[in-house]
N, C-alpha and C. Protein backbone atom coordinates (compact mmCIF):
# COMPACT_ATOMS: atom_id res chain seq x y z
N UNK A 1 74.11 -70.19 -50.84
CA UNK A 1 73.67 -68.80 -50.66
C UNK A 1 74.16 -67.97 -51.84
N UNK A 2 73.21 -67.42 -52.42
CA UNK A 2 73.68 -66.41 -53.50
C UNK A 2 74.86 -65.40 -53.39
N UNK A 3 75.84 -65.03 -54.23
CA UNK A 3 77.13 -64.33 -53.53
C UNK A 3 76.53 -63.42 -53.17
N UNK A 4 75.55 -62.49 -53.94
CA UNK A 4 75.24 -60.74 -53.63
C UNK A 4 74.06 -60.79 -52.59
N UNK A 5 74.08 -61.99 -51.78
CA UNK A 5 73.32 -62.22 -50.45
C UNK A 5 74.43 -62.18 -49.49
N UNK A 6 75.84 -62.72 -49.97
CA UNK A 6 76.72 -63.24 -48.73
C UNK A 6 76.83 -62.33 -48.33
N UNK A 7 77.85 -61.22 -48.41
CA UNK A 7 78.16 -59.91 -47.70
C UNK A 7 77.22 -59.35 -46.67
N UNK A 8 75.87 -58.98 -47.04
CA UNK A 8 74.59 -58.49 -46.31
C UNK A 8 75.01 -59.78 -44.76
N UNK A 9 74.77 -61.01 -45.14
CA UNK A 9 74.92 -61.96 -43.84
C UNK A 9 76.19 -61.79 -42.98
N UNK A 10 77.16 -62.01 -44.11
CA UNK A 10 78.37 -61.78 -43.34
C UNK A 10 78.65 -60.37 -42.55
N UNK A 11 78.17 -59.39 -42.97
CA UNK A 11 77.52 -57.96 -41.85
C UNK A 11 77.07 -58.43 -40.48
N UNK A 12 75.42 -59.07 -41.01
CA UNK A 12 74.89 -59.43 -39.98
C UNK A 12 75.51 -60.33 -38.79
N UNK A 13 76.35 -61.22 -39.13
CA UNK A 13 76.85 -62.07 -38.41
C UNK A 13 78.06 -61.44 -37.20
N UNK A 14 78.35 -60.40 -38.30
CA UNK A 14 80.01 -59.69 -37.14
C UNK A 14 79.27 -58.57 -36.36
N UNK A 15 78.03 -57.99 -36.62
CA UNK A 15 77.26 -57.20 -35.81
C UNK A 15 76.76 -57.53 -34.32
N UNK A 16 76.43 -59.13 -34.69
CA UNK A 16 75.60 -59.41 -33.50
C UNK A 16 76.93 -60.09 -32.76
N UNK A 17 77.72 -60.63 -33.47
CA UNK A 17 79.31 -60.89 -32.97
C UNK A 17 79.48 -59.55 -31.67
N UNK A 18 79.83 -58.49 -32.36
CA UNK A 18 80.45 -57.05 -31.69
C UNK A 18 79.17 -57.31 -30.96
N UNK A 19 78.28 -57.14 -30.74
CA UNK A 19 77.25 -56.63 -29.51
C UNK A 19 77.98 -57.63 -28.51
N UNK A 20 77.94 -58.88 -28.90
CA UNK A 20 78.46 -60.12 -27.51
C UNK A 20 79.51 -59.32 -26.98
N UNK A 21 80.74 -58.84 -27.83
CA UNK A 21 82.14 -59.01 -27.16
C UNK A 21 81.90 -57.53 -26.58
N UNK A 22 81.07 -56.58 -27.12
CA UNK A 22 80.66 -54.91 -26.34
C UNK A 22 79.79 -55.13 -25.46
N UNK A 23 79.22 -56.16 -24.66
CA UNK A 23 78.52 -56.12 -23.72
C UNK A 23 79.00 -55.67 -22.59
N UNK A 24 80.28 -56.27 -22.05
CA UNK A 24 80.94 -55.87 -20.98
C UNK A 24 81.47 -54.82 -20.85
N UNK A 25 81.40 -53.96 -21.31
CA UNK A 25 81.80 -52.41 -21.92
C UNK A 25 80.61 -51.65 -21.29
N UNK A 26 79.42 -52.14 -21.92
CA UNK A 26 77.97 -51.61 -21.07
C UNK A 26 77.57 -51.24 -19.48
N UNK A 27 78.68 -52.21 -19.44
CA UNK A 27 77.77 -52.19 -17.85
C UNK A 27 78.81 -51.77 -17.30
N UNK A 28 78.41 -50.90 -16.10
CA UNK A 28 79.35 -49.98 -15.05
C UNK A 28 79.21 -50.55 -14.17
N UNK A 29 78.27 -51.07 -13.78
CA UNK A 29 78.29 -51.80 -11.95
C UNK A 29 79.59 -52.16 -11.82
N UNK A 30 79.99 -52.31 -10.42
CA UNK A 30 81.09 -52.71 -9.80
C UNK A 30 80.80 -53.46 -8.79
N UNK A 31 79.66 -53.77 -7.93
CA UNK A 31 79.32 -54.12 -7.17
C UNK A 31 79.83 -55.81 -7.27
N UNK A 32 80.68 -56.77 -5.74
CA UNK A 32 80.62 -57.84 -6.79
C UNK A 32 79.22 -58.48 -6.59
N UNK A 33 79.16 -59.96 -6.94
CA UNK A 33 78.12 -60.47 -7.46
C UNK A 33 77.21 -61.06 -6.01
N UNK A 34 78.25 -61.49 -4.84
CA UNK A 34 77.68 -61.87 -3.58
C UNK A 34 76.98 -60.74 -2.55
N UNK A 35 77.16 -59.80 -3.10
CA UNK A 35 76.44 -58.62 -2.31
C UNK A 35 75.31 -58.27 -3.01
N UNK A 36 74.47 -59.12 -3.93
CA UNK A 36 73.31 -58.49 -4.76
C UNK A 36 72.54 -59.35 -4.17
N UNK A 37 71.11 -58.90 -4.73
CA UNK A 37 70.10 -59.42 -4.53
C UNK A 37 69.55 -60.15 -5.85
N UNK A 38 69.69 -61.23 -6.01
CA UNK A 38 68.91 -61.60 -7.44
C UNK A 38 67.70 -62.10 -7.41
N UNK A 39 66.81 -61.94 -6.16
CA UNK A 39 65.28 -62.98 -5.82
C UNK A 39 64.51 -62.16 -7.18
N UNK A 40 64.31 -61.32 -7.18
CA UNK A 40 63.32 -60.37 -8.06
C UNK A 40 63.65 -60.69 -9.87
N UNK A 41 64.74 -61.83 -9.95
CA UNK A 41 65.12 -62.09 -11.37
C UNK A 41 64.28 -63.04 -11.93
N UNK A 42 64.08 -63.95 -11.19
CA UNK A 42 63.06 -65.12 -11.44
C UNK A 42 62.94 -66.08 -12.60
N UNK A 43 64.83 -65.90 -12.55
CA UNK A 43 64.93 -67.09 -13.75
C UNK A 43 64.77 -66.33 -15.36
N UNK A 44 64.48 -65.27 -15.41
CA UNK A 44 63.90 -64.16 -16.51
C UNK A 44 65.71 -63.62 -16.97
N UNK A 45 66.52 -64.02 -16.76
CA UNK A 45 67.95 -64.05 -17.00
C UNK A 45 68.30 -65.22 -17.76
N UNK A 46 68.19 -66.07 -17.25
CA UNK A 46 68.40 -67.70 -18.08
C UNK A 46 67.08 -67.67 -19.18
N UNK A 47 65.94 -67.44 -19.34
CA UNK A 47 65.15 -67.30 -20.35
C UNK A 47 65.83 -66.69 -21.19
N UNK A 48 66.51 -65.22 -21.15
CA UNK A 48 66.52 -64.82 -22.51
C UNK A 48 68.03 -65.24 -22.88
N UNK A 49 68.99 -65.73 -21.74
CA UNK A 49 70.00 -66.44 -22.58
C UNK A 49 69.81 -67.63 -23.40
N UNK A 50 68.77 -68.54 -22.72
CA UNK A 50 68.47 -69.38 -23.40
C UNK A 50 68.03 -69.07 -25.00
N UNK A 51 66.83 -67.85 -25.37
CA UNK A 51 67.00 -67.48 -26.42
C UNK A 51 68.07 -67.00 -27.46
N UNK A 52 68.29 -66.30 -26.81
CA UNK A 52 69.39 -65.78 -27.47
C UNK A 52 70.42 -67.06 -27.90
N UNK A 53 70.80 -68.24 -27.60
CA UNK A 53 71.87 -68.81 -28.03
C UNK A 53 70.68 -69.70 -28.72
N UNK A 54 69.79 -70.07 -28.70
CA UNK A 54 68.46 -70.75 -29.75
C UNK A 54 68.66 -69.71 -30.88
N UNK A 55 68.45 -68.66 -30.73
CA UNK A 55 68.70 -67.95 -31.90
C UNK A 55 69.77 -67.53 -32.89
N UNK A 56 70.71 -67.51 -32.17
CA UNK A 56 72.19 -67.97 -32.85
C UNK A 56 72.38 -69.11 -33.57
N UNK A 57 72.14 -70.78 -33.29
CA UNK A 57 72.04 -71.42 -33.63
C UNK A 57 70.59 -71.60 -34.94
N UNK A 58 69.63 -70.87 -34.93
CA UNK A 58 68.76 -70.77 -35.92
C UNK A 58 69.57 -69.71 -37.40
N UNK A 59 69.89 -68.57 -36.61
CA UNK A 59 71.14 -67.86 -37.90
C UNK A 59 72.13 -68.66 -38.29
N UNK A 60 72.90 -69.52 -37.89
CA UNK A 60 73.93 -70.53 -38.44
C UNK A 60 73.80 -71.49 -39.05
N UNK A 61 72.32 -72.09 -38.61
CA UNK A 61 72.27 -72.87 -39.33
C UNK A 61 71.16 -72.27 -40.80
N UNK A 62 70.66 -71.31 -40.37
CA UNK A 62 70.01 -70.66 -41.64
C UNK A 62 70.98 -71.07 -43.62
N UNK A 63 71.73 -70.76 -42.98
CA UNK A 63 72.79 -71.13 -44.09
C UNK A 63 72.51 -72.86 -44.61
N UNK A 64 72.69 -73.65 -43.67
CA UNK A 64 72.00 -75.09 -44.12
C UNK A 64 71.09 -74.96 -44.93
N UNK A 65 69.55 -74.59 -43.71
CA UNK A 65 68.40 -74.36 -44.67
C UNK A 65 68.60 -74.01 -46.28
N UNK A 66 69.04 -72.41 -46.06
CA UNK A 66 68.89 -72.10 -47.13
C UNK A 66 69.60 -72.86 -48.47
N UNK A 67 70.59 -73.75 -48.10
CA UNK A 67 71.13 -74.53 -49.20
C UNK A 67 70.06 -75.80 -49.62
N UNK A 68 69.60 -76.06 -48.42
CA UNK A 68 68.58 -77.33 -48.95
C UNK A 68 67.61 -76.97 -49.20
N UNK A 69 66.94 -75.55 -49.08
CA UNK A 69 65.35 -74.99 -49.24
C UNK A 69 64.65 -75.06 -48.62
N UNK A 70 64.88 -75.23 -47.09
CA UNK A 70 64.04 -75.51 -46.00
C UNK A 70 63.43 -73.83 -45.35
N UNK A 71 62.46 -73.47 -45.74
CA UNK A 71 62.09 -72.19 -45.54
C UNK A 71 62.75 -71.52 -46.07
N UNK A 72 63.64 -71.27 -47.33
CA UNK A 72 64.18 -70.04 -47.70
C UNK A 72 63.51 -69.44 -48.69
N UNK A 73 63.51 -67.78 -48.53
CA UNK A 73 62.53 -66.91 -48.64
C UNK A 73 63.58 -66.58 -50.19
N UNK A 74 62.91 -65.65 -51.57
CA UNK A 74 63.55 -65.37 -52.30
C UNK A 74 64.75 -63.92 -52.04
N UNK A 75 65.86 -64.12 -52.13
CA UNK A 75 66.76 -63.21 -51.40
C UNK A 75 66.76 -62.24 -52.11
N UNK A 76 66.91 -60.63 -51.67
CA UNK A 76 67.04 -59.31 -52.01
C UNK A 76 68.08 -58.53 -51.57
N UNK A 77 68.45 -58.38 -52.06
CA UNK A 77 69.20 -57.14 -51.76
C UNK A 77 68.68 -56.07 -50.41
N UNK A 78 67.55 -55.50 -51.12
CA UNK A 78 67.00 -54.49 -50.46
C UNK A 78 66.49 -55.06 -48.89
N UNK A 79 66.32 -56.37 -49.23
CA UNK A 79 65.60 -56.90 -47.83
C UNK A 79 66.64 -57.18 -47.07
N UNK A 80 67.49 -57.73 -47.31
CA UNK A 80 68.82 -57.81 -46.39
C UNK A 80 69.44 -56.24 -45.83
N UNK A 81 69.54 -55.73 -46.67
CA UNK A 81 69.81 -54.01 -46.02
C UNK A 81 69.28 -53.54 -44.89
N UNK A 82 68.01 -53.63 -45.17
CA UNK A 82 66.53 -53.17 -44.28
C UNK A 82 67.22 -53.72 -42.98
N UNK A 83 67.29 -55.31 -43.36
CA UNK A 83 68.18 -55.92 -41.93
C UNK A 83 68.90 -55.30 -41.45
N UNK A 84 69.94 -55.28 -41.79
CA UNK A 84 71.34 -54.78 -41.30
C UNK A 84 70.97 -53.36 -40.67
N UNK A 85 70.11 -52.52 -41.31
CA UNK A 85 69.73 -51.28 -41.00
C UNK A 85 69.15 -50.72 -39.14
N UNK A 86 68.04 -52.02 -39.24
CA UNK A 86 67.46 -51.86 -38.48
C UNK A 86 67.80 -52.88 -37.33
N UNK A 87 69.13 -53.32 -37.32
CA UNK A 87 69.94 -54.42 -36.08
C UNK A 87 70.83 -53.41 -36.18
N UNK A 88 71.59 -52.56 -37.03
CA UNK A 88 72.70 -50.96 -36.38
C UNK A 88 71.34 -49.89 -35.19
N UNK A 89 70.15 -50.10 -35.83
CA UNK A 89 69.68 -49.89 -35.22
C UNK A 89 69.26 -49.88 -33.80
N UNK A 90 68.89 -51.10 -33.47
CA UNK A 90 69.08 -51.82 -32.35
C UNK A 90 70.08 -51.96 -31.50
N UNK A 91 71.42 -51.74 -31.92
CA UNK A 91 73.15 -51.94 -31.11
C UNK A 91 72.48 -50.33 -30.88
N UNK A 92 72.21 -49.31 -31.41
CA UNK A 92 72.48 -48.02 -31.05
C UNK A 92 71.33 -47.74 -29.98
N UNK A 93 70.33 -48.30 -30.22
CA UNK A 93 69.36 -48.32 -29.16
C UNK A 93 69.58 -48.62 -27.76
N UNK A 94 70.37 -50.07 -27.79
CA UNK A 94 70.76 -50.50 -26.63
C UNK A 94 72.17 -49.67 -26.41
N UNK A 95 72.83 -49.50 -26.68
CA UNK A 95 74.25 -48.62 -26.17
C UNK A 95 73.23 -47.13 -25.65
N UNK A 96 72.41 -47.05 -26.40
CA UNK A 96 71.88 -45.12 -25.39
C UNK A 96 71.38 -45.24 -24.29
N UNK A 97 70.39 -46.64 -24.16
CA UNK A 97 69.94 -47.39 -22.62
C UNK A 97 70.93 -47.62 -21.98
N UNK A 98 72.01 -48.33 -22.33
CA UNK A 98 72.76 -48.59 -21.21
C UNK A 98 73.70 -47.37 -20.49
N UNK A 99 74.10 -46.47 -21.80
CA UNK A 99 74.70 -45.44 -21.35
C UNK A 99 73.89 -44.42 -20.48
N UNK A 100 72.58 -44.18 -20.67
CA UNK A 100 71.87 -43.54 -20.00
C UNK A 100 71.58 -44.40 -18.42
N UNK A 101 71.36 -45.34 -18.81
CA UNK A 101 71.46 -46.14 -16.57
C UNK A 101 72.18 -46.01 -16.36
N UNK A 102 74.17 -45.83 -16.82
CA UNK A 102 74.57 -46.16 -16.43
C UNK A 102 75.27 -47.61 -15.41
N UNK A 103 75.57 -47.29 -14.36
CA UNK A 103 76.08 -48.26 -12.89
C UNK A 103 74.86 -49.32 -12.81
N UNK A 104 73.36 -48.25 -13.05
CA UNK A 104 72.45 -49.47 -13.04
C UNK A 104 71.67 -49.93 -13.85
N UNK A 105 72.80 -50.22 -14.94
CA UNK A 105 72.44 -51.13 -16.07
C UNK A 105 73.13 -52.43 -15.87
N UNK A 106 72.21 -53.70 -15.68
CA UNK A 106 72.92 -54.78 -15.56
C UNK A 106 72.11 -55.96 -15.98
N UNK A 107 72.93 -56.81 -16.04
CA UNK A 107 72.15 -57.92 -16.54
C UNK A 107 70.96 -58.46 -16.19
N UNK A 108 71.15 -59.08 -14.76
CA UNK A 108 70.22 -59.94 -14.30
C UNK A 108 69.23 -58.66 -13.36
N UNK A 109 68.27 -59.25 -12.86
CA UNK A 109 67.02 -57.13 -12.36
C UNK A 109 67.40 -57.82 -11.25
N UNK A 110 68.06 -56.62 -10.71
CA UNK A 110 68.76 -56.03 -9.24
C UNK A 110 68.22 -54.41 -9.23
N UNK A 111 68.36 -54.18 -8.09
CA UNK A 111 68.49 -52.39 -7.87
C UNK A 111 69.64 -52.29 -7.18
N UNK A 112 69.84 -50.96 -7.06
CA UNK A 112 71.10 -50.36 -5.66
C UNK A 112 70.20 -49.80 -5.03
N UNK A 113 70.74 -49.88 -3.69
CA UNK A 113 70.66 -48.82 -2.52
C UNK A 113 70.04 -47.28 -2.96
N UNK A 114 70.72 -46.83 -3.59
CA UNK A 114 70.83 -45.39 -3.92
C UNK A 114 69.69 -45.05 -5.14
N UNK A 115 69.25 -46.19 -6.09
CA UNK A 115 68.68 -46.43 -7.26
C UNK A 115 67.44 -45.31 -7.16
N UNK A 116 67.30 -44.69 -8.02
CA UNK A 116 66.14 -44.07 -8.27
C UNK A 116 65.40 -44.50 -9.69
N UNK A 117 64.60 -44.03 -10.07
CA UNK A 117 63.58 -44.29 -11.45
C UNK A 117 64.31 -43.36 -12.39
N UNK A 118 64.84 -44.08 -13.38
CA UNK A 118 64.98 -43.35 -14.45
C UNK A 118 64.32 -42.99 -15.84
N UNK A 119 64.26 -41.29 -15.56
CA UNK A 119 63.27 -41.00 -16.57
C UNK A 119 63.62 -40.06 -17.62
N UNK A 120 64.57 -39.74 -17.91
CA UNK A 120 65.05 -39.15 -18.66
C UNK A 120 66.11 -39.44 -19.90
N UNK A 121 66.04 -38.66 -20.85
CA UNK A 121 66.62 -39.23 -21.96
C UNK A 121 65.83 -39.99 -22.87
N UNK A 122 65.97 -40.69 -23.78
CA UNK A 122 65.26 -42.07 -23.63
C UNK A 122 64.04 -42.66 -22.84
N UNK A 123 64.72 -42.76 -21.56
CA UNK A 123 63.68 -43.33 -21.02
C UNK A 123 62.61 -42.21 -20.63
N UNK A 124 62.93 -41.43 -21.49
CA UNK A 124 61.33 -40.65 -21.11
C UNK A 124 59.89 -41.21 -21.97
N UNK A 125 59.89 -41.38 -22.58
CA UNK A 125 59.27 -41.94 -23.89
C UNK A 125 59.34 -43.65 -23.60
N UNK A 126 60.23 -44.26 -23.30
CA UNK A 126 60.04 -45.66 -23.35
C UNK A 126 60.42 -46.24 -22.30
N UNK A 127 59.91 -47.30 -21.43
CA UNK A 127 61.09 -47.87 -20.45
C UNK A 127 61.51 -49.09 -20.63
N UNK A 128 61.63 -49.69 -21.91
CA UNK A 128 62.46 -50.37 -21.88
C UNK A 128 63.14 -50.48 -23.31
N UNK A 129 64.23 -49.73 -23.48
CA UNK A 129 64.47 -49.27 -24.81
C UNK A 129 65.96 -50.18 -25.20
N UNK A 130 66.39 -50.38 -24.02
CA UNK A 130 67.79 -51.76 -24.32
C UNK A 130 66.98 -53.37 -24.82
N UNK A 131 66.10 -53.82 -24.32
CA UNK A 131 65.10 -54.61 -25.01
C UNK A 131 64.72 -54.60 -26.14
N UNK A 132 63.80 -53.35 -26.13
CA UNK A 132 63.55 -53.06 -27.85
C UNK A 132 64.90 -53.07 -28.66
N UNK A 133 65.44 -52.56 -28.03
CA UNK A 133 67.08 -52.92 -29.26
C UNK A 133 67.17 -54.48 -29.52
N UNK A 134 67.66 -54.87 -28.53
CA UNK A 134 67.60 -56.34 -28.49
C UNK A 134 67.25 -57.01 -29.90
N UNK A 135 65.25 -57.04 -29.39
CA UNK A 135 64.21 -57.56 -30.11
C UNK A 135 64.70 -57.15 -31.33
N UNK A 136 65.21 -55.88 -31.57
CA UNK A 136 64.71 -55.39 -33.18
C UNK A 136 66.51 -55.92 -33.93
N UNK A 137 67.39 -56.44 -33.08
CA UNK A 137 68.82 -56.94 -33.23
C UNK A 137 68.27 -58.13 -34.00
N UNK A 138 67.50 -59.05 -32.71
CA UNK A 138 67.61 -60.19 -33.31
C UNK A 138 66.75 -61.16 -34.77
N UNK A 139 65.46 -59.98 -34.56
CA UNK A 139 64.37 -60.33 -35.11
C UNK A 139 64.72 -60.12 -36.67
N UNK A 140 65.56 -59.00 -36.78
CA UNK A 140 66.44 -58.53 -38.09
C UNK A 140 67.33 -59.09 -38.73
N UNK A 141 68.23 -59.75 -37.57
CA UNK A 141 69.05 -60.41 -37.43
C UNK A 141 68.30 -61.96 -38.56
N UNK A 142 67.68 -62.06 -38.03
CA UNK A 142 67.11 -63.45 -38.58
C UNK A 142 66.42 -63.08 -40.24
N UNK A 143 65.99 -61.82 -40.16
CA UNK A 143 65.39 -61.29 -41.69
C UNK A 143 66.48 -61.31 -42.66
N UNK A 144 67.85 -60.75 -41.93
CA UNK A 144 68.74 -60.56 -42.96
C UNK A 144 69.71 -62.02 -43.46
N UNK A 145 68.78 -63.21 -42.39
CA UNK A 145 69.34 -64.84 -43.33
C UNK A 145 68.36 -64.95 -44.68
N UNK A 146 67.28 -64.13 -44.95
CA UNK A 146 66.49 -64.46 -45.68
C UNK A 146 66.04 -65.94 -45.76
N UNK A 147 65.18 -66.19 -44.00
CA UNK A 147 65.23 -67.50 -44.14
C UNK A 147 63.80 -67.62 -43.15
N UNK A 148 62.60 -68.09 -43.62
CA UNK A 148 61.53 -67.85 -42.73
C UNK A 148 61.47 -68.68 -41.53
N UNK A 149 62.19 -69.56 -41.80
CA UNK A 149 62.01 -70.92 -40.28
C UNK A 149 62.83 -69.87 -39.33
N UNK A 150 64.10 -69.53 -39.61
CA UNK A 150 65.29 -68.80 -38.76
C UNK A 150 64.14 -67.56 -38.14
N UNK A 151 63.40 -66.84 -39.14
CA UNK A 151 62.93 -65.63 -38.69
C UNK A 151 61.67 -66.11 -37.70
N UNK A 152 60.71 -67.08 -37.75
CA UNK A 152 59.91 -67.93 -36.61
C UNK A 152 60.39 -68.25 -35.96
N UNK A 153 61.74 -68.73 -35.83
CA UNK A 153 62.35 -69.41 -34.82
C UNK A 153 63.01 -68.35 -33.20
N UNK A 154 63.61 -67.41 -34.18
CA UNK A 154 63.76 -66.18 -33.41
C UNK A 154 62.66 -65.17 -32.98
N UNK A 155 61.62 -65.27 -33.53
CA UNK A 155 60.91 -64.38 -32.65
C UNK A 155 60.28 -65.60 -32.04
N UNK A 156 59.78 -67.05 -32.18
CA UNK A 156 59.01 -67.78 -30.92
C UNK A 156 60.37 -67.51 -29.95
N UNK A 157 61.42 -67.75 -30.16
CA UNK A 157 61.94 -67.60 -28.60
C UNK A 157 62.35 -65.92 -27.68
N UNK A 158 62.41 -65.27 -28.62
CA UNK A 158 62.93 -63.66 -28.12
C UNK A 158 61.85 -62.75 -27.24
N UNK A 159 60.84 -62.89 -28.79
CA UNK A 159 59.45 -62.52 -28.11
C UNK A 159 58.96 -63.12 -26.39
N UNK A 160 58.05 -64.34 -26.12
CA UNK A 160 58.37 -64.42 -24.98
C UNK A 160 59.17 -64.61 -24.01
N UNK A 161 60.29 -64.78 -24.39
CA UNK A 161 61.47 -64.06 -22.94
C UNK A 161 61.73 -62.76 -23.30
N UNK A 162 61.17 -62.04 -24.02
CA UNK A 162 61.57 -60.80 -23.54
C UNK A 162 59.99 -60.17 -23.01
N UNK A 163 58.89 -60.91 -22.90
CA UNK A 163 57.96 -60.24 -22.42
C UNK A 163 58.02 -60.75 -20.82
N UNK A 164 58.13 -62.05 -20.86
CA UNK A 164 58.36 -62.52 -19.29
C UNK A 164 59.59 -61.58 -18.65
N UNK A 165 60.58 -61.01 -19.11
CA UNK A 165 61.51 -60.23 -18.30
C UNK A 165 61.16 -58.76 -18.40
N UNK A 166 59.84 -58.39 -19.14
CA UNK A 166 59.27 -57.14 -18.65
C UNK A 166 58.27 -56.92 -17.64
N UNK A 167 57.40 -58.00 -17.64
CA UNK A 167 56.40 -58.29 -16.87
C UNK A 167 57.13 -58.45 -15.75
N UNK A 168 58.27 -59.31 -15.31
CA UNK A 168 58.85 -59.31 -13.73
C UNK A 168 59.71 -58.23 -13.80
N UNK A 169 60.55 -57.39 -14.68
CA UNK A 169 60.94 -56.30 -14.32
C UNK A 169 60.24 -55.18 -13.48
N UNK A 170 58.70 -55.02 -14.72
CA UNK A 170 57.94 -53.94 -13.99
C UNK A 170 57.33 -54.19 -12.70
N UNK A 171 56.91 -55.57 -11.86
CA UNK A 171 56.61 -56.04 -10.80
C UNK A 171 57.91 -55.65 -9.88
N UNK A 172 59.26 -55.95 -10.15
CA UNK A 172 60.05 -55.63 -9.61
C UNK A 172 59.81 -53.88 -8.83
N UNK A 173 59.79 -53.20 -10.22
CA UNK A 173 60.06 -51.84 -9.82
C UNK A 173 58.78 -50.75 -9.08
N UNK A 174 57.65 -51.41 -8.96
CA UNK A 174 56.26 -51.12 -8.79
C UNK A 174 56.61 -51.30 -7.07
N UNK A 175 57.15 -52.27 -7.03
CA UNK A 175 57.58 -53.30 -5.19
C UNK A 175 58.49 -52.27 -4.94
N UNK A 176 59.55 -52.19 -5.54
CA UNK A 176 60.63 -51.60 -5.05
C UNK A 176 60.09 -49.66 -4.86
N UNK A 177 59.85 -48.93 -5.81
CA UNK A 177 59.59 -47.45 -5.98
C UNK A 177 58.50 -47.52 -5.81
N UNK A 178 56.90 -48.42 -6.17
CA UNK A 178 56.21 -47.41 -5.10
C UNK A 178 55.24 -46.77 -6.86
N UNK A 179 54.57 -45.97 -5.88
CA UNK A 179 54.03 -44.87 -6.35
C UNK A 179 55.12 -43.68 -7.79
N UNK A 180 56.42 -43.69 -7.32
CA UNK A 180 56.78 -43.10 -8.27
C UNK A 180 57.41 -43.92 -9.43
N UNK A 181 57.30 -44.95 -9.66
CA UNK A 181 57.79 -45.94 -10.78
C UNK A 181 55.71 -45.65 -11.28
N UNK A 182 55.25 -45.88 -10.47
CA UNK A 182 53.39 -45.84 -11.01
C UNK A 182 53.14 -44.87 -11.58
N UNK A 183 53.42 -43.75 -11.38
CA UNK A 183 53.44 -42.32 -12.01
C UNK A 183 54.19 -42.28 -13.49
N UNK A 184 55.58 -42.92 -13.57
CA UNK A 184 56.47 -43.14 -14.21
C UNK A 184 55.28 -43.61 -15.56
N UNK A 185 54.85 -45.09 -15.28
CA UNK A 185 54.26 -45.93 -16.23
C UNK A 185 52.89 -44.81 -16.91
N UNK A 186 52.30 -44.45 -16.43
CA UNK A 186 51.04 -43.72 -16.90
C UNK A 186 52.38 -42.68 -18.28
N UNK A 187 52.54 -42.10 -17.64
CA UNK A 187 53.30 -40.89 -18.94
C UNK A 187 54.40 -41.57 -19.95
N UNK A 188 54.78 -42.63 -20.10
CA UNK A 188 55.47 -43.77 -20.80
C UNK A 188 55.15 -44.68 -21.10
N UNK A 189 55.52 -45.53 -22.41
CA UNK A 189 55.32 -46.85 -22.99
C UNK A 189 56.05 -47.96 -22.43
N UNK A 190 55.76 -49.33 -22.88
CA UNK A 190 56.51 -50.13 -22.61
C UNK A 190 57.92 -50.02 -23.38
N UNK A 191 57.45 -49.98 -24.88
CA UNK A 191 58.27 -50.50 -25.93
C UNK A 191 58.48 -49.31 -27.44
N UNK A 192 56.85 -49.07 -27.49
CA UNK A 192 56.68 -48.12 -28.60
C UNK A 192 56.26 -46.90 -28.38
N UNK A 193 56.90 -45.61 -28.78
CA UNK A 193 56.30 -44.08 -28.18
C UNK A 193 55.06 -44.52 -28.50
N UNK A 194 54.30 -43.72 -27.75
CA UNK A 194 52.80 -43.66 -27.96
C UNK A 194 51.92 -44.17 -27.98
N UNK A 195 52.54 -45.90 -28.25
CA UNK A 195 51.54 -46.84 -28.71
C UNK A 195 51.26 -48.05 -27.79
N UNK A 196 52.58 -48.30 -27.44
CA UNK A 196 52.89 -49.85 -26.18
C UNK A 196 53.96 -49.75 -25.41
């Protein structure tokens, strides 16, 4: 790896590091784990862990690749930045989602008792904006190996587990709220203001 590439990676690498070890920081629930309901998860929990550690292992070994030339893209400066830019991006995205649910921000799709639709903040404009962080963490994440197999590799797996855990999220919350999660969706995106 070129030296005035290393630094940009070595960023990337302690970034997505800190998101792992700040996860548990995120979440407020207290509830323990035998009093939930997890039927409505549908396995859409183990999908995107499964990605996510496929994709880790595609950034680590990116470094291989790129020593033997197996998909490596010509490295930039500027393109590695962009990375790093837009995965600070993404940690800040997901920390305003989670801080904005709060208690019911959690891993695996549960509700509470008390749970209402949240629409404000953030989620006025998007409802699923800890995702889009995610996506735009990892997908970046993989831009800033400057390595095209790593960057295919991470979006074939991120991309659909993170669409299968929107599609049963929003089934979730349609069952659960009704009419006012339906109302919710018409005046909001999935992912992008305005657009999806």
């Amino acid at each position: 790896m070129k030296s005035y590439v290393r630094f940009p990676f070595v960023v990337m690498l302690i970034i997505v590091f800190a998101l792992v070890l700040f996860e548990g920081v995120l979440r407020k629930g207290t509830d323990p784990k035998a009093t939930k309901d997890f039927s409505h998860d549908k396995g859409t929990t183990s999908f995107v862990v499964i990605a996510f550690v496929i994709s880790w292992i595609a950034i680590l070994l990116s470094i291989v690749f790129n020593r033997l030339q197996i998909g490596a893209l010509k490295p930039h400066v500027a393109f590695n930045i962009v990375g790093l830019m837009v995965m600070f991006f993404g940690i800040v995205l997901r920390t305003v989602a989670a801080r904005t649910l709060g208690r019911f921000y959690t891993r695996t799709l549960e509700t509470e008792s008390d749970q209402h639709v949240i629409s404000s903040g953030i989620y006025r404009h998007i409802r699923h904006p800890g995702y889009l962080g995610n996506i735009l963490l990892f997908i970046f994440a993989g831009i800033s190996t400057s390595n095209l197999l790593t960057i295919l590799v991470i979006m074939a797996v991120i991309v659909p587990a993170y669409a299968r855990r929107i599609r049963t999220e929003e089934e979730m919350l349609r069952h659960i709220f009704g009419k006012e999660y339906e109302e919710y969706t018409v005046r909001s995106k999935k992912l992008i203001p305005y657009l999806y």
